[in-house]
N, C-alpha and C. Protein backbone atom coordinates (compact mmCIF):
# COMPACT_ATOMS: atom_id res chain seq x y z
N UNK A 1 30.11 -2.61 -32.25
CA UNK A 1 29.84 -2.41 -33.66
C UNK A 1 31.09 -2.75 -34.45
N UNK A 2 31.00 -3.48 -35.47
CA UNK A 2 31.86 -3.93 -36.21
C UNK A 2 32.36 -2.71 -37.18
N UNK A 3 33.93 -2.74 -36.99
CA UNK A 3 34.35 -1.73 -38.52
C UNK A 3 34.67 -3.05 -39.20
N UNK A 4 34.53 -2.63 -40.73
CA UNK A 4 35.30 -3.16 -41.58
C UNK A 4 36.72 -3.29 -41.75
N UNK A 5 37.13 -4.56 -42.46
CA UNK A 5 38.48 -4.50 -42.74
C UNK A 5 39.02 -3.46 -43.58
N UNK A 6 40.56 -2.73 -43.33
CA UNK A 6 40.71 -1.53 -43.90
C UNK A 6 40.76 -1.68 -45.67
N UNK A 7 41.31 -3.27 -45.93
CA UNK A 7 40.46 -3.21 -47.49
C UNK A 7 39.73 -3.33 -48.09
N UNK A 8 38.67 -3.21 -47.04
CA UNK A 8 37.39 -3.62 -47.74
C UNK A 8 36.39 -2.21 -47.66
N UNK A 9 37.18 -1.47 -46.69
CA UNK A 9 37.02 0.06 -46.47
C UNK A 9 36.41 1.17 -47.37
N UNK A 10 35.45 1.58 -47.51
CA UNK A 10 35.35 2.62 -49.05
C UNK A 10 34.97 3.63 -48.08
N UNK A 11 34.84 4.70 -48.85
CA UNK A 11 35.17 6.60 -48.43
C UNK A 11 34.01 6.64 -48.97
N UNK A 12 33.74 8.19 -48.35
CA UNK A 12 32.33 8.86 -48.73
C UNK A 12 32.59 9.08 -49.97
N UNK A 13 33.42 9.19 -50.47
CA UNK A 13 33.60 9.63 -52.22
C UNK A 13 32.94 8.53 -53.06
N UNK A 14 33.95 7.32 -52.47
CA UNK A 14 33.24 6.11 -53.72
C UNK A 14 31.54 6.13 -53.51
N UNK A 15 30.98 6.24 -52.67
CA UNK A 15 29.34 6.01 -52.36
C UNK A 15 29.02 7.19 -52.81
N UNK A 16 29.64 8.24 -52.71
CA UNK A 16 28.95 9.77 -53.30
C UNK A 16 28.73 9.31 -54.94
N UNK A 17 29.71 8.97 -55.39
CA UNK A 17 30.23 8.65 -56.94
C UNK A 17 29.40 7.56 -57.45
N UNK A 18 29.22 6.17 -56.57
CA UNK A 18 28.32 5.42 -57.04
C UNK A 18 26.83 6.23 -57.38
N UNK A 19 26.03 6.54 -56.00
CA UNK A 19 24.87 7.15 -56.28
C UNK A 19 24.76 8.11 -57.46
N UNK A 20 25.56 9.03 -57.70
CA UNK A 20 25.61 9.42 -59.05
C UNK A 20 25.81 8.72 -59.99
N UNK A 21 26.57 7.62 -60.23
CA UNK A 21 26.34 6.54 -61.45
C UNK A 21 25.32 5.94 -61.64
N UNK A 22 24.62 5.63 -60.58
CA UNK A 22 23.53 4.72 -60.18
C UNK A 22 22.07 5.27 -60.42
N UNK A 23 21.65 6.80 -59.80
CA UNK A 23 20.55 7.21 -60.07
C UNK A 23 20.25 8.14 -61.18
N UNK A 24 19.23 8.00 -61.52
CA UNK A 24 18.13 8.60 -63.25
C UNK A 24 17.92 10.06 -62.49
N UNK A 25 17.37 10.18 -60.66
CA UNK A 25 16.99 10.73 -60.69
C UNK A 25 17.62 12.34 -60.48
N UNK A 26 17.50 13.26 -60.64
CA UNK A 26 17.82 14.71 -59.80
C UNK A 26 18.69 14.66 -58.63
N UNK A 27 19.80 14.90 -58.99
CA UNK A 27 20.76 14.73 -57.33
C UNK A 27 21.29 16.02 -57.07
N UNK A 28 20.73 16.88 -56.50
CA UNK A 28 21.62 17.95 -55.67
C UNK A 28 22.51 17.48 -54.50
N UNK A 29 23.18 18.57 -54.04
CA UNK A 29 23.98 18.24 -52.87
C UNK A 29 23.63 17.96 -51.68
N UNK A 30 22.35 18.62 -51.39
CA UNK A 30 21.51 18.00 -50.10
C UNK A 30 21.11 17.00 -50.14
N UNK A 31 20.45 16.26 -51.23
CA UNK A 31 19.86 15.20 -51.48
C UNK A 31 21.25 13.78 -51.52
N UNK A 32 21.97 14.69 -52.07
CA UNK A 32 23.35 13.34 -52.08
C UNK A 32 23.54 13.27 -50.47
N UNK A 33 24.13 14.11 -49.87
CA UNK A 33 24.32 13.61 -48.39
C UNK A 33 23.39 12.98 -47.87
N UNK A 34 21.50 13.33 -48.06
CA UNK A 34 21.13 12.65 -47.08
C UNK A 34 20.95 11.09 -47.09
N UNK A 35 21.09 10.81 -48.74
CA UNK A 35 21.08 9.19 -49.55
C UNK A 35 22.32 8.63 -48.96
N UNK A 36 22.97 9.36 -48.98
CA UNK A 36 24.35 8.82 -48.49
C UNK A 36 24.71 8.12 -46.64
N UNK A 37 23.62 9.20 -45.82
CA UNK A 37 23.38 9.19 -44.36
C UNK A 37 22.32 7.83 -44.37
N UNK A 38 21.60 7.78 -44.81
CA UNK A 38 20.46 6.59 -44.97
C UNK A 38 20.79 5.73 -45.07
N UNK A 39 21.96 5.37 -46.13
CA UNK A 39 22.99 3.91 -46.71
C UNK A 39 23.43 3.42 -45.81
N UNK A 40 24.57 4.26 -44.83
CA UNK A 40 24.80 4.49 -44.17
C UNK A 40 24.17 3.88 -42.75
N UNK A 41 23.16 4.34 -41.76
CA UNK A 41 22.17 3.99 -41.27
C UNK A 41 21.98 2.17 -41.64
N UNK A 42 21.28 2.36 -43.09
CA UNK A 42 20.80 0.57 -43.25
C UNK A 42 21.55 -0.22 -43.10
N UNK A 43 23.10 -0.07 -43.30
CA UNK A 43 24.32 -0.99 -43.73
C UNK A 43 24.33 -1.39 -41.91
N UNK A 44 24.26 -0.09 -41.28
CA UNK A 44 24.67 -0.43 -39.66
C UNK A 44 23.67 -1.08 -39.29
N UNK A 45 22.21 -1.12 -39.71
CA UNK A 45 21.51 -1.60 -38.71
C UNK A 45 21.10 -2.71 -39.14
N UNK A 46 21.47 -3.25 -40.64
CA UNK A 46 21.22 -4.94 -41.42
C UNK A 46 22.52 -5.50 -41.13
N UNK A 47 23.57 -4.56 -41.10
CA UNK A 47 24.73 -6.23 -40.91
C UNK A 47 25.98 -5.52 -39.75
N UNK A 48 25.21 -4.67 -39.13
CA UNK A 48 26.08 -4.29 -37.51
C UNK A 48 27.29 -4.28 -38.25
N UNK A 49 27.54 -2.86 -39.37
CA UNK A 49 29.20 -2.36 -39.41
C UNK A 49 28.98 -1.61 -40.25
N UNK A 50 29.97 -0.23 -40.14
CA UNK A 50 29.60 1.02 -40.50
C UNK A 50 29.49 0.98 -42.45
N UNK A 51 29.59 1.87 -42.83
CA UNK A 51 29.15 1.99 -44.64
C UNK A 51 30.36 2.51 -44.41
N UNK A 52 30.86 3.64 -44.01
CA UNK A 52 32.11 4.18 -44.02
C UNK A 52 32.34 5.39 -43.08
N UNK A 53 33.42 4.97 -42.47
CA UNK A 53 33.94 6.06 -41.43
C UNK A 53 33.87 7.67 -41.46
N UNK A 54 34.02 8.52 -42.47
CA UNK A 54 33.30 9.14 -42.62
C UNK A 54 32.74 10.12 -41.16
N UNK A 55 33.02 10.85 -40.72
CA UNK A 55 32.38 11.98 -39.55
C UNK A 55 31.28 12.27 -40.50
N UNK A 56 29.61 12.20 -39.71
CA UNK A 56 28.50 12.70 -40.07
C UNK A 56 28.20 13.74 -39.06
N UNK A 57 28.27 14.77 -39.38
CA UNK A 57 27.49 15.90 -38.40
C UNK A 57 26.15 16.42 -39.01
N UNK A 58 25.62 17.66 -38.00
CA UNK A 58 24.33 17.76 -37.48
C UNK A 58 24.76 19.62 -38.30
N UNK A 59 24.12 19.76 -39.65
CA UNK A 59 23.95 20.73 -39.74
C UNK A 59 22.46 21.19 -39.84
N UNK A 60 22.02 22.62 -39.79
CA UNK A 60 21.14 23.21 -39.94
C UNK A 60 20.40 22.21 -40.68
N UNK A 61 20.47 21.75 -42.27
CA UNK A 61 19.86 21.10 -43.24
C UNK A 61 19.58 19.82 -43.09
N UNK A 62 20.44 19.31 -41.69
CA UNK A 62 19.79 18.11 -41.88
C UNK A 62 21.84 17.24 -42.00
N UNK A 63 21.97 16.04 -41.88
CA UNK A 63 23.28 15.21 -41.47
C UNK A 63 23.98 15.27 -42.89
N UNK A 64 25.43 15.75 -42.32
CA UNK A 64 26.21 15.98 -43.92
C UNK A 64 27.39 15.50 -43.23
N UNK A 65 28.05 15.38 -44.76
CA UNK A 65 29.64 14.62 -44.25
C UNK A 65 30.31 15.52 -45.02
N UNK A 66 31.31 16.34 -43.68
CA UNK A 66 32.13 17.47 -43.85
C UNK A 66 32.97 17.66 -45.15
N UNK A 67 33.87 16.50 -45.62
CA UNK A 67 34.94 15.93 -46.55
C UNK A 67 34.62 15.96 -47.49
N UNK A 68 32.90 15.71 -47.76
CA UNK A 68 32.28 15.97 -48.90
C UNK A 68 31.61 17.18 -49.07
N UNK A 69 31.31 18.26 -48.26
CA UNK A 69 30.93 19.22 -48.25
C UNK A 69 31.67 20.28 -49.42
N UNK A 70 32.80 20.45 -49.80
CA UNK A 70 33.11 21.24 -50.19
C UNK A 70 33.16 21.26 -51.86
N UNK A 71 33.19 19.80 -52.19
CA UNK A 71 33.19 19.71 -53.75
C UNK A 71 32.31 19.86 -54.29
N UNK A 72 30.63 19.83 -53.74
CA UNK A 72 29.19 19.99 -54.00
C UNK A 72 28.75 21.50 -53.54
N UNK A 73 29.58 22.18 -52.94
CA UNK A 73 28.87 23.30 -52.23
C UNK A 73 28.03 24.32 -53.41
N UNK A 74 28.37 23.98 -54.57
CA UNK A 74 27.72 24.99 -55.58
C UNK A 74 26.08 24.53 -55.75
N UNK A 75 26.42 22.91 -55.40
CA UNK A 75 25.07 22.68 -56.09
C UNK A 75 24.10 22.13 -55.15
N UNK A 76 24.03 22.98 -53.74
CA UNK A 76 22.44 22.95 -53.14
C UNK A 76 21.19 22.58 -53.60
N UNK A 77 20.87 23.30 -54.42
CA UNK A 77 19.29 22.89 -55.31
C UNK A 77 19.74 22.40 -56.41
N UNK A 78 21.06 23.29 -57.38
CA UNK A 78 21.06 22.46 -58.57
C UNK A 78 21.47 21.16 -58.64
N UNK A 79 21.20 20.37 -59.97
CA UNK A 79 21.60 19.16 -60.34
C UNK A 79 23.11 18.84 -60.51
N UNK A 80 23.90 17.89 -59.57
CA UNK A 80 24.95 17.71 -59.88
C UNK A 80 25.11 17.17 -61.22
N UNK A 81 26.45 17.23 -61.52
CA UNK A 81 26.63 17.15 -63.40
C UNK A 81 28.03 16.48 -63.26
N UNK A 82 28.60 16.11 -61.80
CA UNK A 82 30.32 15.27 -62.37
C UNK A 82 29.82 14.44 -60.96
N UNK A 83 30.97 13.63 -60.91
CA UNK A 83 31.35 13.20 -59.81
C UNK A 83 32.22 13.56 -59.07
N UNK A 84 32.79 12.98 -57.92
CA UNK A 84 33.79 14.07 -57.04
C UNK A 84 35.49 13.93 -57.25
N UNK A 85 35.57 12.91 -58.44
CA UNK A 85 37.01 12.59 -59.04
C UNK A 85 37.70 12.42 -57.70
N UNK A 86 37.13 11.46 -56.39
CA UNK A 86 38.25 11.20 -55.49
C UNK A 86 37.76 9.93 -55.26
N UNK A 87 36.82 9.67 -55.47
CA UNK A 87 36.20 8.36 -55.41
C UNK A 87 36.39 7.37 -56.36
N UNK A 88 35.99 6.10 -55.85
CA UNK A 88 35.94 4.76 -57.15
C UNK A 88 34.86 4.03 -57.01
N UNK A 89 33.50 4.45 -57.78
CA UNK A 89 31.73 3.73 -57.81
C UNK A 89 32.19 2.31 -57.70
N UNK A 90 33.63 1.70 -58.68
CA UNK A 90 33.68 0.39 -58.88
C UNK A 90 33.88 -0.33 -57.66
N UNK A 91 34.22 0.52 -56.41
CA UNK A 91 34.65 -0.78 -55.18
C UNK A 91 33.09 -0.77 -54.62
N UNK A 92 32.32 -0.56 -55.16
CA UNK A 92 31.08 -1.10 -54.39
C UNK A 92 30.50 -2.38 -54.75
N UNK A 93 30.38 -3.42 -53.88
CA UNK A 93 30.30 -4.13 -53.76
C UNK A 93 29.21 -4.93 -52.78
N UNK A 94 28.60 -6.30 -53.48
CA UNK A 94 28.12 -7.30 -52.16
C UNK A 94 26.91 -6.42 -50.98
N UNK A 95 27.57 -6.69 -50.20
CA UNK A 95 26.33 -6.43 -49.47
C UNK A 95 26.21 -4.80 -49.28
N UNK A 96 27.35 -4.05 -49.33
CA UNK A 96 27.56 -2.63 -49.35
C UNK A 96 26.36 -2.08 -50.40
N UNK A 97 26.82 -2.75 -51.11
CA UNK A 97 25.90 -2.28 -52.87
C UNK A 97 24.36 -2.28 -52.60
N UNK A 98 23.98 -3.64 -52.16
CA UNK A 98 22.55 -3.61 -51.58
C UNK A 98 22.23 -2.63 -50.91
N UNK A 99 22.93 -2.03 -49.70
CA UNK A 99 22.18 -1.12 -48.74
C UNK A 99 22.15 0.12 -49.34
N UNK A 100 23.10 0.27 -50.28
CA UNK A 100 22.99 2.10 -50.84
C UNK A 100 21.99 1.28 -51.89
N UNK A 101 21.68 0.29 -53.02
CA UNK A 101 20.73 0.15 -53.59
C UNK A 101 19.32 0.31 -53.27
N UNK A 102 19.23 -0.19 -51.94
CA UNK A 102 18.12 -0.24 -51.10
C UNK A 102 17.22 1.16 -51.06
N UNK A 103 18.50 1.80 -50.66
CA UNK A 103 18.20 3.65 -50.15
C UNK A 103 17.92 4.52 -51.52
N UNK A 104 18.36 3.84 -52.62
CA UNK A 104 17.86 4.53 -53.45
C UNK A 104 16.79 4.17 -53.86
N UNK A 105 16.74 3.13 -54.11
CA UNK A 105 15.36 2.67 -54.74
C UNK A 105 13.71 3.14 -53.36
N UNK A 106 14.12 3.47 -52.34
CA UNK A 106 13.27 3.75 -51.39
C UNK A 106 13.11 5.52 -51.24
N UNK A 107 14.06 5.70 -51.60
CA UNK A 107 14.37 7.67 -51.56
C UNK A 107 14.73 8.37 -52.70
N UNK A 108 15.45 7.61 -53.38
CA UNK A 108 16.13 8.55 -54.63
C UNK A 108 14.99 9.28 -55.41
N UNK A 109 13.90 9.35 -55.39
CA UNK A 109 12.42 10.00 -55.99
C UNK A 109 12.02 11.03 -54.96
N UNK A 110 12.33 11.25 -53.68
CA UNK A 110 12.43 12.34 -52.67
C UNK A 110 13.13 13.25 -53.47
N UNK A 111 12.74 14.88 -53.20
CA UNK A 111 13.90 15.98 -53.22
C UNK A 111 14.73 16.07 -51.62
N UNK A 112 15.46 17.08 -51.76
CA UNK A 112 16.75 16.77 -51.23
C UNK A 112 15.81 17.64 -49.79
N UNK A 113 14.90 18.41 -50.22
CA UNK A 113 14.39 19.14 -48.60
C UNK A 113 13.64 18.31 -48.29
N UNK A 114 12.47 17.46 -49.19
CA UNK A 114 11.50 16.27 -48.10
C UNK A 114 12.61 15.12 -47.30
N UNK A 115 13.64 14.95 -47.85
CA UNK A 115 14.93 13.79 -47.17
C UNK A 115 15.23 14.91 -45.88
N UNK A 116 15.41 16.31 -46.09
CA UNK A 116 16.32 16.95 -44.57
C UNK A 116 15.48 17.17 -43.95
N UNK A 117 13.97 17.54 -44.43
CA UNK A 117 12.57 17.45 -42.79
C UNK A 117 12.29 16.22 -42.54
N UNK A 118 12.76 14.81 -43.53
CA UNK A 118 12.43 13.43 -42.68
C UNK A 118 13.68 13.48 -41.83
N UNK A 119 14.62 13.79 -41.95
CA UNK A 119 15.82 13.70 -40.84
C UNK A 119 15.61 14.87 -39.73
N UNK A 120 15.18 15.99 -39.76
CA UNK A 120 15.13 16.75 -38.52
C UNK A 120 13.91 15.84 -37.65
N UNK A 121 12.70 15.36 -38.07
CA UNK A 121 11.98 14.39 -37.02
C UNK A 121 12.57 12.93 -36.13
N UNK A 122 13.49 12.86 -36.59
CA UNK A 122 14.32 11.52 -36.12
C UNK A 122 15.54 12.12 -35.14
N UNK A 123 15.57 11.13 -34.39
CA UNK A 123 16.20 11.11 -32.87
C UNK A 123 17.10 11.59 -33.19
N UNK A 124 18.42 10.70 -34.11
CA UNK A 124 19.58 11.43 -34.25
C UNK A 124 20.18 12.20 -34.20
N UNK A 125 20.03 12.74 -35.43
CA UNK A 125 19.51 14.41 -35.68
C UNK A 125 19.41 15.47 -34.89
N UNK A 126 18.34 15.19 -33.87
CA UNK A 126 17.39 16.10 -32.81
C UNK A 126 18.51 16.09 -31.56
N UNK A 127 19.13 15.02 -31.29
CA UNK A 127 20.23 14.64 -30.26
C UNK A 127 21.79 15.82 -30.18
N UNK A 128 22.05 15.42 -31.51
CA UNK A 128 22.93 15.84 -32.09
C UNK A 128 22.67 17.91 -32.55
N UNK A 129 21.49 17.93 -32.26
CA UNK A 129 21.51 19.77 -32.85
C UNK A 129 21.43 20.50 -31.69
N UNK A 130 20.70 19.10 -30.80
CA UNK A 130 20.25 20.27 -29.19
C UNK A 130 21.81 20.27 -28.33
N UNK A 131 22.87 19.88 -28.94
CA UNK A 131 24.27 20.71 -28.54
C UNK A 131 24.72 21.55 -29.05
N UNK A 132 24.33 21.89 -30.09
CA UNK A 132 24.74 23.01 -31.64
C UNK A 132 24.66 22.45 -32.68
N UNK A 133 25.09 23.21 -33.81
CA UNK A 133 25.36 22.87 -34.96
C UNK A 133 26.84 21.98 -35.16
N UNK A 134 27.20 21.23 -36.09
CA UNK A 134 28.44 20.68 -35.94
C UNK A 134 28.68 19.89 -35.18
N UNK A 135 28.17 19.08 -34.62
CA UNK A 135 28.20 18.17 -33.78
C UNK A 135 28.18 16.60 -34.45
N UNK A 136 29.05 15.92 -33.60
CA UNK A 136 28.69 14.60 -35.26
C UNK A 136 27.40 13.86 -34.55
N UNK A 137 27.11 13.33 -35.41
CA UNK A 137 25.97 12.16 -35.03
C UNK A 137 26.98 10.60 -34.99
N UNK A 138 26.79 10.05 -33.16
CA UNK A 138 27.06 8.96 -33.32
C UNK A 138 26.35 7.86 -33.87
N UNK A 139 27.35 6.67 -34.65
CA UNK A 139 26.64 5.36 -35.25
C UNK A 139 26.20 4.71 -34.03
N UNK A 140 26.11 4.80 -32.75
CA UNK A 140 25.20 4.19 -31.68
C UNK A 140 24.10 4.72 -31.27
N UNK A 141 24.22 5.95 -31.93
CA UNK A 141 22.77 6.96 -31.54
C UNK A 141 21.65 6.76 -33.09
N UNK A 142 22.13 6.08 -34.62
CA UNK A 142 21.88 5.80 -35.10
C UNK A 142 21.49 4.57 -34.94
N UNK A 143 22.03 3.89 -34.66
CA UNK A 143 21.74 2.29 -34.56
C UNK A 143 20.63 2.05 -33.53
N UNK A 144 20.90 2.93 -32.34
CA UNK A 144 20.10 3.11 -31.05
C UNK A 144 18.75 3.07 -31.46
N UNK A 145 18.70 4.31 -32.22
CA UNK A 145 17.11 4.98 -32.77
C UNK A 145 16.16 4.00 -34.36
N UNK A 146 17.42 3.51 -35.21
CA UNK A 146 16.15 2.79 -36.34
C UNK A 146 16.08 1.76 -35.82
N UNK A 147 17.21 0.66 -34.84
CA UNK A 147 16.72 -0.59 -34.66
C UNK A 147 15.36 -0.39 -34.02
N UNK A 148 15.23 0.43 -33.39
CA UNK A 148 13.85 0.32 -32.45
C UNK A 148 12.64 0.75 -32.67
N UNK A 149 13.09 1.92 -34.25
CA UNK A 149 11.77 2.10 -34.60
C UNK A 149 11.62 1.37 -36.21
N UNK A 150 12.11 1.17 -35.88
CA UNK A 150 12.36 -0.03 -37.58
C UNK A 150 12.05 0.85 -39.01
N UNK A 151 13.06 2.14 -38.87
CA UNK A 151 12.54 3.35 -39.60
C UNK A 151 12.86 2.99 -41.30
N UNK A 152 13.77 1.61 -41.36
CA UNK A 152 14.63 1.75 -42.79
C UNK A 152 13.94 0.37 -43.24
């Protein structure tokens, strides 16, 4: 699996930050991680290289990224109202841009619990919880599971 070059590199922040620039619709904090896990997912399995490095683990709710966990923790159900001021929406780019475009325009009309019961039915996920909670989900156990069911 291909990483990206480290400048071409973006953080869960800039993609957290885009999707909030980007969508009309209702974004809580569950719903941002799982848009974010999906992008994520498509980017690896349309052009074989990650969206961003980023550790995704296996919580109760469904795949979250730890780093971002703590600046959203207020807003579970409610509507986020800032961005995470560590990010930059502007380095999204090219083909990056497409795959989180993609994920929104296919999910961003989901709430944030129909996105974490479509992720507890999928392999990943299910892989990753039957060791515990906290466990990351590998991008080969991702890549493994949509190339084959052609879920994205």
């Amino acid at each position: 699996m291909a990483k990206r070059q480290k400048d071409d590199l973006i953080n869960v922040f800039d993609v957290a930050d885009y999707i909030l620039e980007e969508t009309e619709f209702k974004m809580t904090h569950m719903k941002l991680h799982k848009l974010i896990y999906y992008a994520h997912v498509r980017h690896l399995v349309k052009h074989k290289e990650i969206l961003t490095d980023a550790e995704i683990q296996d919580w109760a709710h469904g795949p979250v990224f730890p780093e971002l966990y703590p600046i959203f923790e207020d807003f579970t159900f409610e509507a986020i109202k800032q961005k995470t001021k560590k990010g930059d929406f502007t380095k999204i780019k090219g083909k990056v841009k497409n795959s989180i475009d993609y994920i929104i325009e296919k999910y961003g009309h989901w709430d944030g619990q129909r996105l974490t019961n479509k992720t507890h039915f999928e392999q990943p996920w299910r892989e990753a919880i039957d060791k515990g909670l906290n466990f990351s989900i590998s991008d080969e156990a991702m890549k493994k599971y949509y190339v084959r069911k052609n879920k994205l």
